[in-house]
C-alpha atoms as a PDB file:
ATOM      1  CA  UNK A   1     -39.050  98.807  -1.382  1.00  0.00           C
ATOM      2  CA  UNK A   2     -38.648 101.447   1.475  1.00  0.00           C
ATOM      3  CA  UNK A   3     -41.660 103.358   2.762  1.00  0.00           C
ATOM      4  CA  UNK A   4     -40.627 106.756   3.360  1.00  0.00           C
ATOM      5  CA  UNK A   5     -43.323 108.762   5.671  1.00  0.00           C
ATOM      6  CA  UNK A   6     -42.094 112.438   6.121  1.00  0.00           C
ATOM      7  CA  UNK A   7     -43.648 115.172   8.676  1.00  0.00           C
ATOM      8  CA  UNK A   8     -43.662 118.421   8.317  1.00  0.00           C
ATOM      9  CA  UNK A   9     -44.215 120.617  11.400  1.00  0.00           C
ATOM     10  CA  UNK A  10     -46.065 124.396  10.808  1.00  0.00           C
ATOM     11  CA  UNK A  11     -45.224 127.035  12.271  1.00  0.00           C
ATOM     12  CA  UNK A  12     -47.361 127.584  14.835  1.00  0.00           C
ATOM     13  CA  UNK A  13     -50.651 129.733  14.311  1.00  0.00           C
ATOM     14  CA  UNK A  14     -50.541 133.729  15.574  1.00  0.00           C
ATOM     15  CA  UNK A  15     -50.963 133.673  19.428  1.00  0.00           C
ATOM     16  CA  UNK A  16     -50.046 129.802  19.956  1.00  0.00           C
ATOM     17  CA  UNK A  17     -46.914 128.223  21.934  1.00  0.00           C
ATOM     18  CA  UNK A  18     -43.553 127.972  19.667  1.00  0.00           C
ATOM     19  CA  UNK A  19     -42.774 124.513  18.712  1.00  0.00           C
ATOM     20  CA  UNK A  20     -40.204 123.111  21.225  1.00  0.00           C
ATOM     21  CA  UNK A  21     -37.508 121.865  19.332  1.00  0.00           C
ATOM     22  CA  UNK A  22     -35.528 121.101  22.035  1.00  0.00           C
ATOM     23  CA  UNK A  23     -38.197 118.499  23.736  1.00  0.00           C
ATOM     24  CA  UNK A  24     -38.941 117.278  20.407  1.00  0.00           C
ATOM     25  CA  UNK A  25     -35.558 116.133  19.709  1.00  0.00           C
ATOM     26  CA  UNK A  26     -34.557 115.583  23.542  1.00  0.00           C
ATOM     27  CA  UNK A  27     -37.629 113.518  24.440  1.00  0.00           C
ATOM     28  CA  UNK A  28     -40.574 112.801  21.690  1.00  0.00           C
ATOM     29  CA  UNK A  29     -37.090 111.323  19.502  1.00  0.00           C
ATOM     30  CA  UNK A  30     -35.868 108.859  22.209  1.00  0.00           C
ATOM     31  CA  UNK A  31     -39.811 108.094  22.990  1.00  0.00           C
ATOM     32  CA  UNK A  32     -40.157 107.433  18.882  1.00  0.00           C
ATOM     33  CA  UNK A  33     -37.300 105.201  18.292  1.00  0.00           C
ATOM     34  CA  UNK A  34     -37.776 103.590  21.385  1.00  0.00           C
ATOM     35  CA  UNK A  35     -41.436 102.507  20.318  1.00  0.00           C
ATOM     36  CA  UNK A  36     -40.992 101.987  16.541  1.00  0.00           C
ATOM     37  CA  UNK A  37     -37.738 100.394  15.890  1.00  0.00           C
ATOM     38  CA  UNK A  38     -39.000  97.043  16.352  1.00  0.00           C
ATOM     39  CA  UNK A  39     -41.599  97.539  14.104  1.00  0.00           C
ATOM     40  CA  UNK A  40     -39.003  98.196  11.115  1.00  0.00           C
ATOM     41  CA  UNK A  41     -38.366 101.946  11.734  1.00  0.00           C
ATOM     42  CA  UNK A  42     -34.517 102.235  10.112  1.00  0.00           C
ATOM     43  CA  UNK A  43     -33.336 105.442   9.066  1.00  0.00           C
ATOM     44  CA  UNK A  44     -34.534 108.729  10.153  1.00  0.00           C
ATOM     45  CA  UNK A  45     -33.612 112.315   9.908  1.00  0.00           C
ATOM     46  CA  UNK A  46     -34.659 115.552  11.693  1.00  0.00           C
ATOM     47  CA  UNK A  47     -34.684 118.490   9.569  1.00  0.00           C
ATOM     48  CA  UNK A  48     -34.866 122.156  10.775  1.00  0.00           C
ATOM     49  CA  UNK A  49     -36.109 124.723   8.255  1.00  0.00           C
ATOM     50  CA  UNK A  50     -36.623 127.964   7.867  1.00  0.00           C
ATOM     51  CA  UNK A  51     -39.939 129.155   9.117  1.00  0.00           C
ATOM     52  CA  UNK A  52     -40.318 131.449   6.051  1.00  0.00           C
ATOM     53  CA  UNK A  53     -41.439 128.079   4.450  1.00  0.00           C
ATOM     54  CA  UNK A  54     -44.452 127.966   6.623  1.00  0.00           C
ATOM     55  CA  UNK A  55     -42.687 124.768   8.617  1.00  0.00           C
ATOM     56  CA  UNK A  56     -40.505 124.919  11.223  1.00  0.00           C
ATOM     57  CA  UNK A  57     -39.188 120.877  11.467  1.00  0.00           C
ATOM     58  CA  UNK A  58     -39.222 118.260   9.156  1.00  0.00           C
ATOM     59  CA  UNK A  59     -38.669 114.389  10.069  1.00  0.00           C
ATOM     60  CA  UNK A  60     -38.422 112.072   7.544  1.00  0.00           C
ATOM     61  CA  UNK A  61     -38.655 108.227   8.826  1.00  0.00           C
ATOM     62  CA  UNK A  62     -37.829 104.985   6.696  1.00  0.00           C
ATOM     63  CA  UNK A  63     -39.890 101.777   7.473  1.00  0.00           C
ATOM     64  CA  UNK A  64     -39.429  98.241   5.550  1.00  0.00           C
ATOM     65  CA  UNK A  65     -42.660  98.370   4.916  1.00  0.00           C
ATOM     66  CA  UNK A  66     -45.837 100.377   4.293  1.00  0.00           C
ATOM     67  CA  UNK A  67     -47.372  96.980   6.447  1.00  0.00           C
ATOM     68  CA  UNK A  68     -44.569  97.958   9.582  1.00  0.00           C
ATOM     69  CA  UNK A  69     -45.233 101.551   9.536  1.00  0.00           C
ATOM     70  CA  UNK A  70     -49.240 101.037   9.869  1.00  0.00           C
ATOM     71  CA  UNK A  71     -48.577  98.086  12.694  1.00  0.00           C
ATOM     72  CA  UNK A  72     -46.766 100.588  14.295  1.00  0.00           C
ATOM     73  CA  UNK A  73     -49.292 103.083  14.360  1.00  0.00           C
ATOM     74  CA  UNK A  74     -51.745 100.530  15.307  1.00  0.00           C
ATOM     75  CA  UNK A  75     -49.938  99.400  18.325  1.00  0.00           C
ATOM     76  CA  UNK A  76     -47.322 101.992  19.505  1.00  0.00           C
ATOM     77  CA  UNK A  77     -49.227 104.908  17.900  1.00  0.00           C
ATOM     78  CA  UNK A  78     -51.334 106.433  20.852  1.00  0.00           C
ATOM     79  CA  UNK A  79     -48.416 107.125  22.793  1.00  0.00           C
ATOM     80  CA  UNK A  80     -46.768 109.139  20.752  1.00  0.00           C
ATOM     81  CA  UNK A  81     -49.637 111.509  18.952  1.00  0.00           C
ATOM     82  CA  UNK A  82     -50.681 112.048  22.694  1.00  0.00           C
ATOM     83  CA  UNK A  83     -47.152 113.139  23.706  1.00  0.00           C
ATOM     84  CA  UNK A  84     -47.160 115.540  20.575  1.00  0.00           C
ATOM     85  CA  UNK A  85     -48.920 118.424  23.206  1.00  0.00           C
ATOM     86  CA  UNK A  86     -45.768 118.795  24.437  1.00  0.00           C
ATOM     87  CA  UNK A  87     -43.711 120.278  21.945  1.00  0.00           C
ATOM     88  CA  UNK A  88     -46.499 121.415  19.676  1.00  0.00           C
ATOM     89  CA  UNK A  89     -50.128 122.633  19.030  1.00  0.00           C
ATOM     90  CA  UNK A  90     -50.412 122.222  15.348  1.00  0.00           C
ATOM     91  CA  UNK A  91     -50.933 118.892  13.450  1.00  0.00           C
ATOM     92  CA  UNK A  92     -47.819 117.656  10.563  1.00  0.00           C
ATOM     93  CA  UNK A  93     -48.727 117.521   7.120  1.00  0.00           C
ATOM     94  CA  UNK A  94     -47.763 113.829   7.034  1.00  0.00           C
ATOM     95  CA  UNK A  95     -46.668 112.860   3.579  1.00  0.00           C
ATOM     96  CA  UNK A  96     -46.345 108.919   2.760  1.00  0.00           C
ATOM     97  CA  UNK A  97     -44.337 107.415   0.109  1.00  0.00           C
ATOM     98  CA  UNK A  98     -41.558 104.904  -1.504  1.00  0.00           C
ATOM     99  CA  UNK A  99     -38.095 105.434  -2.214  1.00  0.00           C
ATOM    100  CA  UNK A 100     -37.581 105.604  -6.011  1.00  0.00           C
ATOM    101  CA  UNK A 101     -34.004 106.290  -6.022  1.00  0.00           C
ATOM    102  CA  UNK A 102     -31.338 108.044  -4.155  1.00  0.00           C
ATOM    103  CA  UNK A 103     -28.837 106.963  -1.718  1.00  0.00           C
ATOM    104  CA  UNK A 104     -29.349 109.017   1.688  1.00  0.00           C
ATOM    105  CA  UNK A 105     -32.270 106.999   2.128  1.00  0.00           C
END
């Protein structure tokens, strides 16, 4: 069964730098895929939403494997969470779980 981790982005706090879309999906994407495909990374989608929902992106990532996504982390991790200060200043709710049915994922 699928693991299915999905961020969500806030919008940033009252007096902090907008989140950079543009370098997010220009250069953190590229970086990600990159990195994590070869640890079972498969589908993935970046979502922009309205910032009246208190997010401003959404990415939604599908692993083979709870077991790939945390060996991932483990070993291609750092890299990315430290380039995160360049498109953003707020931490992603990050919201794990398993495909139960569906077919976009």
């Amino acid at each position: 069964m699928s693991t299915v981790v999905t961020l969500l982005f806030p919008v940033p706090s009252a007096g902090a730098e907008a989140f950079d879309s543009d370098y997010y999906i220009n250069k953190h994407l590229p970086l990600g895929l990159k990195a994590w495909s070869k640890y079972g990374l498969g589908k993935w989608s970046i979502i922009k939403l309205n910032p009246e929902t208190g997010y401003v992106m959404q990415t939604i990532m599908v692993w083979e494997s709870a077991e790939a996504q945390a060996l991932a982390m483990k070993e291609a991790g750092a890299e990315l969470l430290g380039d995160m200060k360049n498109f953003t200043t707020e931490k992603p709710l990050v919201v794990p779980g398993v495909s139960a049915a569906g077919d976009l994922i």
